[in-house]
N, C-alpha and C. Protein backbone atom coordinates (compact mmCIF):
# COMPACT_ATOMS: atom_id res chain seq x y z
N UNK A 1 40.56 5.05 -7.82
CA UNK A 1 41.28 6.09 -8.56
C UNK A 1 42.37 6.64 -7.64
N UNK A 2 43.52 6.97 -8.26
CA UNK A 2 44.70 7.66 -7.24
C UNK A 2 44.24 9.29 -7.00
N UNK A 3 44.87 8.93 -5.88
CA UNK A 3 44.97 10.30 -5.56
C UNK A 3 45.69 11.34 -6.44
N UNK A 4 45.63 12.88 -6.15
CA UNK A 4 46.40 14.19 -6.63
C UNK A 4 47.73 13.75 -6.44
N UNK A 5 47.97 13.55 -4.88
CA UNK A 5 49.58 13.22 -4.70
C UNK A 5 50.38 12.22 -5.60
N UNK A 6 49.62 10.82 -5.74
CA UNK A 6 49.99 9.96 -6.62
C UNK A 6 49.71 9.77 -7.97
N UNK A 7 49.61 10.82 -8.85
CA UNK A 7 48.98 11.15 -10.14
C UNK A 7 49.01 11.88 -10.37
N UNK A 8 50.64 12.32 -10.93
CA UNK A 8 51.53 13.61 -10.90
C UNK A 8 50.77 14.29 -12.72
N UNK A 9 49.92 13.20 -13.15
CA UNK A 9 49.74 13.41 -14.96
C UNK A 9 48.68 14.03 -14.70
N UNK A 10 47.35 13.96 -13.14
CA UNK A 10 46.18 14.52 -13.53
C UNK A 10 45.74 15.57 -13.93
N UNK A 11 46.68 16.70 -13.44
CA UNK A 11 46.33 18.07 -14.17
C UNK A 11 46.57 18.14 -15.23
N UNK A 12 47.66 17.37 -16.25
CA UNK A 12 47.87 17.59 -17.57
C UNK A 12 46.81 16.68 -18.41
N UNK A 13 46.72 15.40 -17.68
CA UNK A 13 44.98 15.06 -18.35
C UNK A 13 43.64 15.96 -18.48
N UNK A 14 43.39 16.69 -17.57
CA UNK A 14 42.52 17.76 -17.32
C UNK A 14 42.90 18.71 -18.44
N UNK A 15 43.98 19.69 -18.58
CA UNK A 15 44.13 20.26 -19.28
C UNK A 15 43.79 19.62 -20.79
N UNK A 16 44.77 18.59 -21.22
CA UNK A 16 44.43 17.95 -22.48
C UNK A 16 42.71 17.48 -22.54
N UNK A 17 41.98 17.11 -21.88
CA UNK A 17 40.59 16.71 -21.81
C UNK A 17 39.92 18.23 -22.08
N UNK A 18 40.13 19.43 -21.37
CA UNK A 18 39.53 20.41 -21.71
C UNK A 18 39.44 20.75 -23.18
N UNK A 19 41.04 20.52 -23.66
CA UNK A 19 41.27 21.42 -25.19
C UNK A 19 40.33 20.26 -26.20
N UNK A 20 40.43 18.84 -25.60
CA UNK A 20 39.61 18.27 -26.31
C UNK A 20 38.31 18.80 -26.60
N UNK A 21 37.30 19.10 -25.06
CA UNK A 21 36.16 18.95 -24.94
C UNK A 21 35.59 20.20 -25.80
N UNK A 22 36.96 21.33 -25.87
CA UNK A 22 36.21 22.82 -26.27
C UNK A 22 36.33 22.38 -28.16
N UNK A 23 37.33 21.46 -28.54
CA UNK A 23 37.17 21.02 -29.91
C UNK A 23 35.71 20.87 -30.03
N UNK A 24 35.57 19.75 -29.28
CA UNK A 24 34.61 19.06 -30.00
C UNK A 24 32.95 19.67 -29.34
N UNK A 25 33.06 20.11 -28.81
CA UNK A 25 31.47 21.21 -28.34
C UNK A 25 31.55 22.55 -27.86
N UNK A 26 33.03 22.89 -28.37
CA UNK A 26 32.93 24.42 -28.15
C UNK A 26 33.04 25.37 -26.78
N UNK A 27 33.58 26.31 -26.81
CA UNK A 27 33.55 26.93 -25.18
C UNK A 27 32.11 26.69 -24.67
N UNK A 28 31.44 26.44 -25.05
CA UNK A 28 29.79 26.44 -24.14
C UNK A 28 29.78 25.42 -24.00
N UNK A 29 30.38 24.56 -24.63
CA UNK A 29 29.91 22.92 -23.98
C UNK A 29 31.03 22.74 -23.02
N UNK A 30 31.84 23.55 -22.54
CA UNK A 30 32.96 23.31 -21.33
C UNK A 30 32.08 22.89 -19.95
N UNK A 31 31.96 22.25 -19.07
CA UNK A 31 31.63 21.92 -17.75
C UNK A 31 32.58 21.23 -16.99
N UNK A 32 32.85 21.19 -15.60
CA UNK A 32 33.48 20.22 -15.08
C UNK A 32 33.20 19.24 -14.93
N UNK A 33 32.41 18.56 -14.77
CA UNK A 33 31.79 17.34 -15.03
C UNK A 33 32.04 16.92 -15.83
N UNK A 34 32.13 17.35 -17.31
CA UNK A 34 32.13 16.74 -18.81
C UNK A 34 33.70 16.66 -18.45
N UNK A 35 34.53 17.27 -18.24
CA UNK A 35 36.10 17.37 -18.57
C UNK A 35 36.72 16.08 -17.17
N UNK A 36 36.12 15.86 -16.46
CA UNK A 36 36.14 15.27 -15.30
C UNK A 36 36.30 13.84 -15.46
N UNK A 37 35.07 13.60 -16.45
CA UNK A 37 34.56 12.64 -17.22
C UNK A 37 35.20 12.11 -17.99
N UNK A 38 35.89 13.16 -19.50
CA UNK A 38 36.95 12.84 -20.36
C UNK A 38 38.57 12.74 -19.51
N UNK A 39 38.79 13.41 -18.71
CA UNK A 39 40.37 12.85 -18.15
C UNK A 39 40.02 11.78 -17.39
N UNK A 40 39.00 11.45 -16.99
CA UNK A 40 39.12 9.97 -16.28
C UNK A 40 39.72 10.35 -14.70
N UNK A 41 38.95 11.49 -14.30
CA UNK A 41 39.42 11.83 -12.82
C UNK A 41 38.05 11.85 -11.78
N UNK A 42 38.50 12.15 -11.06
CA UNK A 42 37.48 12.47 -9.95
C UNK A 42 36.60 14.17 -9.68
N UNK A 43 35.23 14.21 -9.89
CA UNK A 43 35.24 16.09 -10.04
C UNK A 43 35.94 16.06 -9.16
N UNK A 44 35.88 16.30 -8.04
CA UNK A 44 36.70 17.51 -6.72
C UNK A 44 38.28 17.49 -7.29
N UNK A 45 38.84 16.74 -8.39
CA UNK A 45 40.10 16.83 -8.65
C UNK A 45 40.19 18.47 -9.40
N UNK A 46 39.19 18.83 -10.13
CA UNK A 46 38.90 19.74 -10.61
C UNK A 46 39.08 21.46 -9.84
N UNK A 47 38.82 21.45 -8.54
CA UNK A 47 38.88 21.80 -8.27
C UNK A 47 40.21 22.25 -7.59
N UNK A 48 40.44 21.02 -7.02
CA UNK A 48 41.90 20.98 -6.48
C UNK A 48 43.12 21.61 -7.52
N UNK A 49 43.07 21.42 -8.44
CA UNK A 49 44.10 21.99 -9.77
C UNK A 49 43.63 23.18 -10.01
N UNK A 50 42.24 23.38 -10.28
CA UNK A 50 41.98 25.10 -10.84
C UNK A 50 41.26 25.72 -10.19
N UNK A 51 41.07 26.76 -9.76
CA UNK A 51 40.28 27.87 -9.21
C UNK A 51 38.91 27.81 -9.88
N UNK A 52 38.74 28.07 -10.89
CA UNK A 52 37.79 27.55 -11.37
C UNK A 52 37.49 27.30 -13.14
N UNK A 53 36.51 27.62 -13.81
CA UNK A 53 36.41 27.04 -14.96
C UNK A 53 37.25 28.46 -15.97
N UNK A 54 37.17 29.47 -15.53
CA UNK A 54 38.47 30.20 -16.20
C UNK A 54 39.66 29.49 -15.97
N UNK A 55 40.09 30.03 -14.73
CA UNK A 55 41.01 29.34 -14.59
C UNK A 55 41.62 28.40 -15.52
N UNK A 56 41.07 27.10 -15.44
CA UNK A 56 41.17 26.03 -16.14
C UNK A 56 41.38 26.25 -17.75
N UNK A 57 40.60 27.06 -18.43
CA UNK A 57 40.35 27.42 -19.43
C UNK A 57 41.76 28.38 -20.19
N UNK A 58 41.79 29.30 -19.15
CA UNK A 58 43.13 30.15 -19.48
C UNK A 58 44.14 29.30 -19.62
N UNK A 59 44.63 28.18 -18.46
CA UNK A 59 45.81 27.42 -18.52
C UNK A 59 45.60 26.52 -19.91
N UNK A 60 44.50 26.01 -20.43
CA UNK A 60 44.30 24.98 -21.85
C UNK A 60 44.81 26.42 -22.56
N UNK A 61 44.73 27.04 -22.72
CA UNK A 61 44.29 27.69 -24.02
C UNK A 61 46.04 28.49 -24.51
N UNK A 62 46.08 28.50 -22.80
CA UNK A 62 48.04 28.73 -23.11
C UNK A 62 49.12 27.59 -23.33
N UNK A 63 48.35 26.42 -22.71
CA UNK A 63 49.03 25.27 -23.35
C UNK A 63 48.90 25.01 -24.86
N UNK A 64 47.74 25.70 -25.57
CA UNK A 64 47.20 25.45 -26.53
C UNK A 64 48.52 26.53 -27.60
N UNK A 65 48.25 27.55 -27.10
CA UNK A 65 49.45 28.78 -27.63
C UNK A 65 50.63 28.30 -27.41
N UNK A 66 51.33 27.61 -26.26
CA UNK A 66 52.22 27.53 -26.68
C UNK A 66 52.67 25.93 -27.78
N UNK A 67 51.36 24.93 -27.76
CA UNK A 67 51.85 24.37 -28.82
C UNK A 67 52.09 24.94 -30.46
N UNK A 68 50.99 25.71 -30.66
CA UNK A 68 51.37 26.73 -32.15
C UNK A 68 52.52 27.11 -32.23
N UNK A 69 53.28 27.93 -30.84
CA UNK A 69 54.32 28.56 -31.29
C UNK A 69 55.40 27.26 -30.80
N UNK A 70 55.61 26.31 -31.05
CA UNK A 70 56.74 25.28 -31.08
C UNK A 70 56.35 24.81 -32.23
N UNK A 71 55.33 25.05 -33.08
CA UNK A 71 55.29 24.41 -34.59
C UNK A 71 56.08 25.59 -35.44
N UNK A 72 55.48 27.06 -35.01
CA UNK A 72 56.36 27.73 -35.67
C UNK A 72 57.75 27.75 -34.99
N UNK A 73 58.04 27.66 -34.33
CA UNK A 73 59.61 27.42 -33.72
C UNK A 73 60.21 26.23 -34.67
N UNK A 74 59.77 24.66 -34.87
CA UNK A 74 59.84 23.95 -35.97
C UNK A 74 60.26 23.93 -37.26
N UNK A 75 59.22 25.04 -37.73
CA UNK A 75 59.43 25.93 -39.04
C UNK A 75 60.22 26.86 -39.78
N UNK A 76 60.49 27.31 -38.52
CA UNK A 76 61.56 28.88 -38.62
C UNK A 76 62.59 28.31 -38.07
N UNK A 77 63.10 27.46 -37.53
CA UNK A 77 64.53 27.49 -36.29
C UNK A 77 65.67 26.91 -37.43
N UNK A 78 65.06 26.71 -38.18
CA UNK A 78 66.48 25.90 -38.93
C UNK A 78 66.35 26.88 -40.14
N UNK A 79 66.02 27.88 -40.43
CA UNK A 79 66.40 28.58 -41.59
C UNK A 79 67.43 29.58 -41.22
N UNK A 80 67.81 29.46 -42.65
CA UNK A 80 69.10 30.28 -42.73
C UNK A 80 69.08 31.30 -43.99
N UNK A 81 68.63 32.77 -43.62
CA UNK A 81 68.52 33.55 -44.86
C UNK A 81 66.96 33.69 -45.26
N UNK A 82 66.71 34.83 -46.56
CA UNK A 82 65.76 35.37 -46.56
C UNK A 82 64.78 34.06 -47.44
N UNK A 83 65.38 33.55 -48.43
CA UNK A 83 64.92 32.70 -49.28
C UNK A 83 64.26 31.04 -48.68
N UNK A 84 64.89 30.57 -47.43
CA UNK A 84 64.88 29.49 -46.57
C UNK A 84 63.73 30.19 -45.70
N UNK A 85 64.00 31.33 -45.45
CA UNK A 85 62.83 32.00 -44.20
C UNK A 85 61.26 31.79 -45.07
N UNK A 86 61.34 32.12 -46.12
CA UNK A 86 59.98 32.21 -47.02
C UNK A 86 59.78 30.77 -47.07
N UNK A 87 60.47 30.09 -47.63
CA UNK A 87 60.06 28.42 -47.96
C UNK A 87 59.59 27.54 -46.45
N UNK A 88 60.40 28.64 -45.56
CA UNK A 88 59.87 28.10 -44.05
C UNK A 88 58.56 28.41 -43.73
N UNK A 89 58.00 29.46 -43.93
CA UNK A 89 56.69 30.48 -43.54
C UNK A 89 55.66 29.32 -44.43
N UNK A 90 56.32 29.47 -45.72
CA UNK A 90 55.25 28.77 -47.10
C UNK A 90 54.79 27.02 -45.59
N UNK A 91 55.73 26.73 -45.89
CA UNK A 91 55.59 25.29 -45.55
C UNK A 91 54.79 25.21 -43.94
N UNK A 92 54.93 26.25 -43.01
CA UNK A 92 54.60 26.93 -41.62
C UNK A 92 52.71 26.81 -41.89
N UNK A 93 52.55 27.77 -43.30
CA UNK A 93 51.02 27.83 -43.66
C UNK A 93 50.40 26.58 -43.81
N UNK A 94 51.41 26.00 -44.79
CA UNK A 94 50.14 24.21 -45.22
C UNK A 94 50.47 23.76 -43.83
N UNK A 95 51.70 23.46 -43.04
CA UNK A 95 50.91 22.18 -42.17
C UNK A 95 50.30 23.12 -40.93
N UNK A 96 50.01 24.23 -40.94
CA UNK A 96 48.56 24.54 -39.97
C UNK A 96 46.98 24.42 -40.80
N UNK A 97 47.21 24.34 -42.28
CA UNK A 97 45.90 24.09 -42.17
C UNK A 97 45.72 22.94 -42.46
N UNK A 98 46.84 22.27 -43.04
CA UNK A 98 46.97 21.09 -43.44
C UNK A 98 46.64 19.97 -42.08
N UNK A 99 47.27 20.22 -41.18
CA UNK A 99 47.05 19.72 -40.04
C UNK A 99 45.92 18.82 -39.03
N UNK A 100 45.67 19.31 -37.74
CA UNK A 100 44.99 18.72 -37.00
C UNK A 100 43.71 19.38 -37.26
N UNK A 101 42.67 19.20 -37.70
CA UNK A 101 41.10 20.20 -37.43
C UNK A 101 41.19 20.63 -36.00
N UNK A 102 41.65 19.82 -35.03
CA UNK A 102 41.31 20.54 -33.40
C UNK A 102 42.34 21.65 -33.66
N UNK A 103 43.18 21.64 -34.05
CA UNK A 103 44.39 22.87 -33.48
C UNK A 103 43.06 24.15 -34.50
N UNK A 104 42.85 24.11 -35.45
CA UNK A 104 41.75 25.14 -36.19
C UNK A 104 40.92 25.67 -35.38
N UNK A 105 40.13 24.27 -35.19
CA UNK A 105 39.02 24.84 -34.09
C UNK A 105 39.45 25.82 -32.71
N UNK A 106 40.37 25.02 -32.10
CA UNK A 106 40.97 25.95 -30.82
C UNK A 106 41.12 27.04 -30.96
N UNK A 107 42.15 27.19 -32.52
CA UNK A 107 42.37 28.51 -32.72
C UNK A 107 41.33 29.94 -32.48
N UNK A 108 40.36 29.48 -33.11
CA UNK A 108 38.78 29.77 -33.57
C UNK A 108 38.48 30.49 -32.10
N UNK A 109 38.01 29.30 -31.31
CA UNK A 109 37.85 29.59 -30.42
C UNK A 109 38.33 30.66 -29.11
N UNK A 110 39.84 30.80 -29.40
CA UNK A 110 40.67 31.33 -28.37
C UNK A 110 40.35 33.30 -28.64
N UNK A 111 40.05 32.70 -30.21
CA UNK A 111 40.01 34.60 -30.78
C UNK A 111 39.04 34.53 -30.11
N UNK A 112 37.78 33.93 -30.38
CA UNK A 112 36.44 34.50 -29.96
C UNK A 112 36.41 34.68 -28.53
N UNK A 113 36.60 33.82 -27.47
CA UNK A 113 37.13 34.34 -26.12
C UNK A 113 37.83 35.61 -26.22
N UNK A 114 38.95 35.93 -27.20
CA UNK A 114 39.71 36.82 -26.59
C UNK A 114 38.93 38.28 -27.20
N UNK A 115 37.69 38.02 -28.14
CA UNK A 115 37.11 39.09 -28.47
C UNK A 115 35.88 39.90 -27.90
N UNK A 116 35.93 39.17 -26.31
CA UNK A 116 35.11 39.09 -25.88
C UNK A 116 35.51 39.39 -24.45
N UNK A 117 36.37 38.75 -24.28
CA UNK A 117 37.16 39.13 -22.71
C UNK A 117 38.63 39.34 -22.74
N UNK A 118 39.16 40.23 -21.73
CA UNK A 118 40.37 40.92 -21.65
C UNK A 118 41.31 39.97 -21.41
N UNK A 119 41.03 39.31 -20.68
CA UNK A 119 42.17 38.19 -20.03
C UNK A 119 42.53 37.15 -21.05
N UNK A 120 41.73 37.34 -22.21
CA UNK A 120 41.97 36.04 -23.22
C UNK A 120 42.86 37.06 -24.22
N UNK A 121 42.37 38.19 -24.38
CA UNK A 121 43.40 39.12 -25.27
C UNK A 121 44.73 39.30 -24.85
N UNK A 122 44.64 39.26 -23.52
CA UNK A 122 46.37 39.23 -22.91
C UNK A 122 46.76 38.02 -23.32
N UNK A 123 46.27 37.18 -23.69
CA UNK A 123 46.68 35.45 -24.05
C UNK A 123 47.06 35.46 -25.07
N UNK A 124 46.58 36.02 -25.96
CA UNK A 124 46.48 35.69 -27.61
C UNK A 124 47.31 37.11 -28.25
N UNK A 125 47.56 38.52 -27.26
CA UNK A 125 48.89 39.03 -27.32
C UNK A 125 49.97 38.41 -27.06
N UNK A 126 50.45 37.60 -26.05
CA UNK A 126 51.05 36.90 -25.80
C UNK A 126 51.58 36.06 -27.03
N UNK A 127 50.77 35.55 -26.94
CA UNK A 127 50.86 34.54 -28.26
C UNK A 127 51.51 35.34 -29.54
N UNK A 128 51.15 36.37 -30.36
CA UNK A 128 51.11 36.57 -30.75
C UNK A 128 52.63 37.28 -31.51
N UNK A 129 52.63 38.40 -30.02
CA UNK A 129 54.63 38.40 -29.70
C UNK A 129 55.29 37.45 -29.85
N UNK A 130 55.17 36.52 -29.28
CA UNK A 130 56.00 35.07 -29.75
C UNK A 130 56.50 34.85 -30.88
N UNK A 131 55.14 33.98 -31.70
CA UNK A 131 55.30 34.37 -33.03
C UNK A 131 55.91 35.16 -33.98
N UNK A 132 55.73 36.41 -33.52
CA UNK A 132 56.61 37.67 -34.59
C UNK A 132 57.53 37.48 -34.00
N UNK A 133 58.12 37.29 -32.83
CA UNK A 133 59.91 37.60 -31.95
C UNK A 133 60.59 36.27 -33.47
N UNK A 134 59.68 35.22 -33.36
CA UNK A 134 60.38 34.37 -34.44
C UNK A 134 60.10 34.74 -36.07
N UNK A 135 59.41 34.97 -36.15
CA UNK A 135 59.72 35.91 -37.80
C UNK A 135 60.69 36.71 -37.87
N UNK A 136 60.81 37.34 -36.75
CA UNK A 136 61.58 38.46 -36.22
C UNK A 136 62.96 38.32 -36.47
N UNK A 137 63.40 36.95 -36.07
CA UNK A 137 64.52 36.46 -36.57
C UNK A 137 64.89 36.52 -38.05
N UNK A 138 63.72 36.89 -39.21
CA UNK A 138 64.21 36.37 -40.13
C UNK A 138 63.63 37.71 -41.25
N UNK A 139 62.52 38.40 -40.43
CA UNK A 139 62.51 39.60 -40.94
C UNK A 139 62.19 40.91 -40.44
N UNK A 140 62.03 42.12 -40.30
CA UNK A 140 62.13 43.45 -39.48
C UNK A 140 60.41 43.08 -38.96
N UNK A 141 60.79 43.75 -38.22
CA UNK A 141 59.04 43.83 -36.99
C UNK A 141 57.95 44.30 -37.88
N UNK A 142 57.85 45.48 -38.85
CA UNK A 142 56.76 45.30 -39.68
C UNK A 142 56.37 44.47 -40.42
N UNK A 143 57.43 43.46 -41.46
CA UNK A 143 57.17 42.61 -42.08
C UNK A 143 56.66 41.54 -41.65
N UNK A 144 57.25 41.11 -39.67
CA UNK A 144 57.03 40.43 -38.98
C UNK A 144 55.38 40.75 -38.81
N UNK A 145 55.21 41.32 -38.40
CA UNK A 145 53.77 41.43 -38.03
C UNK A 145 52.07 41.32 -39.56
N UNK A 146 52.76 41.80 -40.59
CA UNK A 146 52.34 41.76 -41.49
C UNK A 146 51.94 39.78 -41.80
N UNK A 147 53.18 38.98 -41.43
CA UNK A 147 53.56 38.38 -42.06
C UNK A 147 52.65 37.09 -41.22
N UNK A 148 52.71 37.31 -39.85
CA UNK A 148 51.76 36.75 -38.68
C UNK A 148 50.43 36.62 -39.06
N UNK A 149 49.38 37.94 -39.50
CA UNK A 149 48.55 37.98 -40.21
C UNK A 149 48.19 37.26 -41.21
N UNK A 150 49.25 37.14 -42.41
CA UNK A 150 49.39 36.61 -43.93
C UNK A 150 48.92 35.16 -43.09
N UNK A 151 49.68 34.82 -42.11
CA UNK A 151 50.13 33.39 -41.81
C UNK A 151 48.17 32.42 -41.66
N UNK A 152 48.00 33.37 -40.39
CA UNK A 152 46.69 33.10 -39.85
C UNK A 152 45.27 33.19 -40.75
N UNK A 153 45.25 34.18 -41.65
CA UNK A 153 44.76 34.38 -42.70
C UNK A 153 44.45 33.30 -43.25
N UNK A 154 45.77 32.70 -44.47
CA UNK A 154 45.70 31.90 -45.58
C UNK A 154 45.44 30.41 -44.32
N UNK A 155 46.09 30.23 -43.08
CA UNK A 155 45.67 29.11 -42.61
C UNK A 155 43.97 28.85 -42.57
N UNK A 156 43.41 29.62 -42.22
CA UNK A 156 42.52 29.93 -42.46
C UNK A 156 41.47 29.52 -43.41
N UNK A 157 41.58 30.36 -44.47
CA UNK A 157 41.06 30.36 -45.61
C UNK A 157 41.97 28.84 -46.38
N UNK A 158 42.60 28.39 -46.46
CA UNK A 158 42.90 27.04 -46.83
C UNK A 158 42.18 26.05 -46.26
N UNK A 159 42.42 26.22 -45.14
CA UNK A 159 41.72 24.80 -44.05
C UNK A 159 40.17 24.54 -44.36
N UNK A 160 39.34 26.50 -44.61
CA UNK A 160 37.99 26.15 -45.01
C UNK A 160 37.55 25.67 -46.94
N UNK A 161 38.30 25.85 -47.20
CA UNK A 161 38.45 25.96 -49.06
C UNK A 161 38.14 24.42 -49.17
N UNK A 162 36.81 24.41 -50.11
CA UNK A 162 36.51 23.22 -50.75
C UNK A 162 38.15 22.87 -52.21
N UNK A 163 38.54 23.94 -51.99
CA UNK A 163 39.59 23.31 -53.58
C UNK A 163 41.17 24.86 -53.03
N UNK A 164 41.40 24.29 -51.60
CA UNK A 164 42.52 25.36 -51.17
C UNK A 164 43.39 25.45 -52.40
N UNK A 165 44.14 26.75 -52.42
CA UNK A 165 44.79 27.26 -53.12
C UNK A 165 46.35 26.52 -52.68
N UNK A 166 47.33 26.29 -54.15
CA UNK A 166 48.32 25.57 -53.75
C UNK A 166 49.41 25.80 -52.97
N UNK A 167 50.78 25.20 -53.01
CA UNK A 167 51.92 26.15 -52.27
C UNK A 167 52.57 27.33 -53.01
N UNK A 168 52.31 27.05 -54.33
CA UNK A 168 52.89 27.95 -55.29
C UNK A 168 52.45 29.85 -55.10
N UNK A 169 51.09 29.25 -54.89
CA UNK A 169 50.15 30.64 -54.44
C UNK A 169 50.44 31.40 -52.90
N UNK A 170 50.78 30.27 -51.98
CA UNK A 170 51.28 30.55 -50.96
C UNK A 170 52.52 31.78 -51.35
N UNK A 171 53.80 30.70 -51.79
CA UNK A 171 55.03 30.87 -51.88
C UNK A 171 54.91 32.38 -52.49
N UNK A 172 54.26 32.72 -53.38
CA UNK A 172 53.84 34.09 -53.63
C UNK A 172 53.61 35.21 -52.93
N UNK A 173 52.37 34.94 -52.25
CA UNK A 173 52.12 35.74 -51.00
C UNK A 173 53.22 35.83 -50.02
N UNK A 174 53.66 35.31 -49.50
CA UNK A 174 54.65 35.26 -48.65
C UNK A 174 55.69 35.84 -49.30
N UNK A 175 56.25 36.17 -50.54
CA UNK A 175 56.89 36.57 -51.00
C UNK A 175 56.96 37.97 -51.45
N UNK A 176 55.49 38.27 -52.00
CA UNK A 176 55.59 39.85 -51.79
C UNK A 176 55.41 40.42 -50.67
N UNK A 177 54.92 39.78 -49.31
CA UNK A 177 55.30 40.68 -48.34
C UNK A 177 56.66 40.65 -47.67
N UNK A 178 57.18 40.09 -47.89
CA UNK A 178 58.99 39.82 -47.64
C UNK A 178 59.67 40.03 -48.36
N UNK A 179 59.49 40.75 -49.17
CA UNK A 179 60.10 41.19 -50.81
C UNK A 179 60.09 43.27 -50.64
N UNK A 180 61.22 43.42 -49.89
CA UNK A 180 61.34 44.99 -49.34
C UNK A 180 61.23 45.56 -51.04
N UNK A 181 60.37 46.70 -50.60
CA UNK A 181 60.17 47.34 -51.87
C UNK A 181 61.21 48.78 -52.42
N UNK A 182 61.47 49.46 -53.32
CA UNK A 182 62.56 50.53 -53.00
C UNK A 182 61.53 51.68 -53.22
């Protein structure tokens, strides 16, 4: 096996092997060994890259945040106006639940860490600002924040729905909360 020096990818294997491992058995089934195992490294490499299994964990979980917010970056970057911003958000909702089951699960997961420990809530604030700074673009900071919610919500509740509700129902929701009232 190469070395750290010559295997400039191993920490990003590690990382990607973690977000795998917490998919598929959850923050409790995290070990170094198991993740060691799935990147196809050496343990003591484990060490050498992270301090330890936080450590490690914090860096997946912000790699993890910032892939969400380049899907909504995706979604939102090319609209133009209030009517394009909604059809962006609508379409933002199906392909997160529509999507990968791991990006769900992670999600899942990152709250429950962060409902539990401080350092994961600074993560998933993080995250979270992001997100609205790009709604933000397209509607005022309350609606923005309202709208973050709506988002995570219906992803949500779609992804688990034996018979999810359509885009039409979406396009709705999203519409009366972006729909300034007088």
């Amino acid at each position: 096996m190469a070395t750290g020096h010559t295997d400039p990818q191993r920490r990003e294997r590690i990382l990607a092997a973690t977000l795998d491992l917490v998919s598929d058995e959850g923050v409790a089934g995290v070990s170094h060994r198991k993740i060691a195992t799935r990147a196809q490294v050496p343990l003591g490499s484990m060490t050498y890259h992270f301090t330890g299994i936080d450590d490690l964990l914090r860096q997946a979980f912000t790699r993890f945040a910032d892939h969400i917010v380049a899907v909504f970056e995706h979604h939102l970057g090319g609209a133009s106006g209030p009517e394009e911003a909604r059809e962006a958000v609508t379409g933002l909702v199906h392909a997160l639940s529509e999507g990968p089951r791991r990006d769900l699960v992670l999600a899942q997961e990152l709250y429950t860490l962060a409902a539990r420990h401080p350092e994961y809530r600074r993560l998933t604030a993080q995250w979270m600002r992001r997100s609205r700074r790009l709604l933000e673009q397209h509607f005022d900071a309350d609606t923005a924040r309202q709208l973050d919610a709506l988002i995570e919500g219906l992803t949500l509740h779609r992804a688990l729905d034996d018979s999810p509700p359509d885009r039409a129902l979406t396009r709705r929701a999203v519409t009366r909360i972006t729909t300034p009232t007088a």
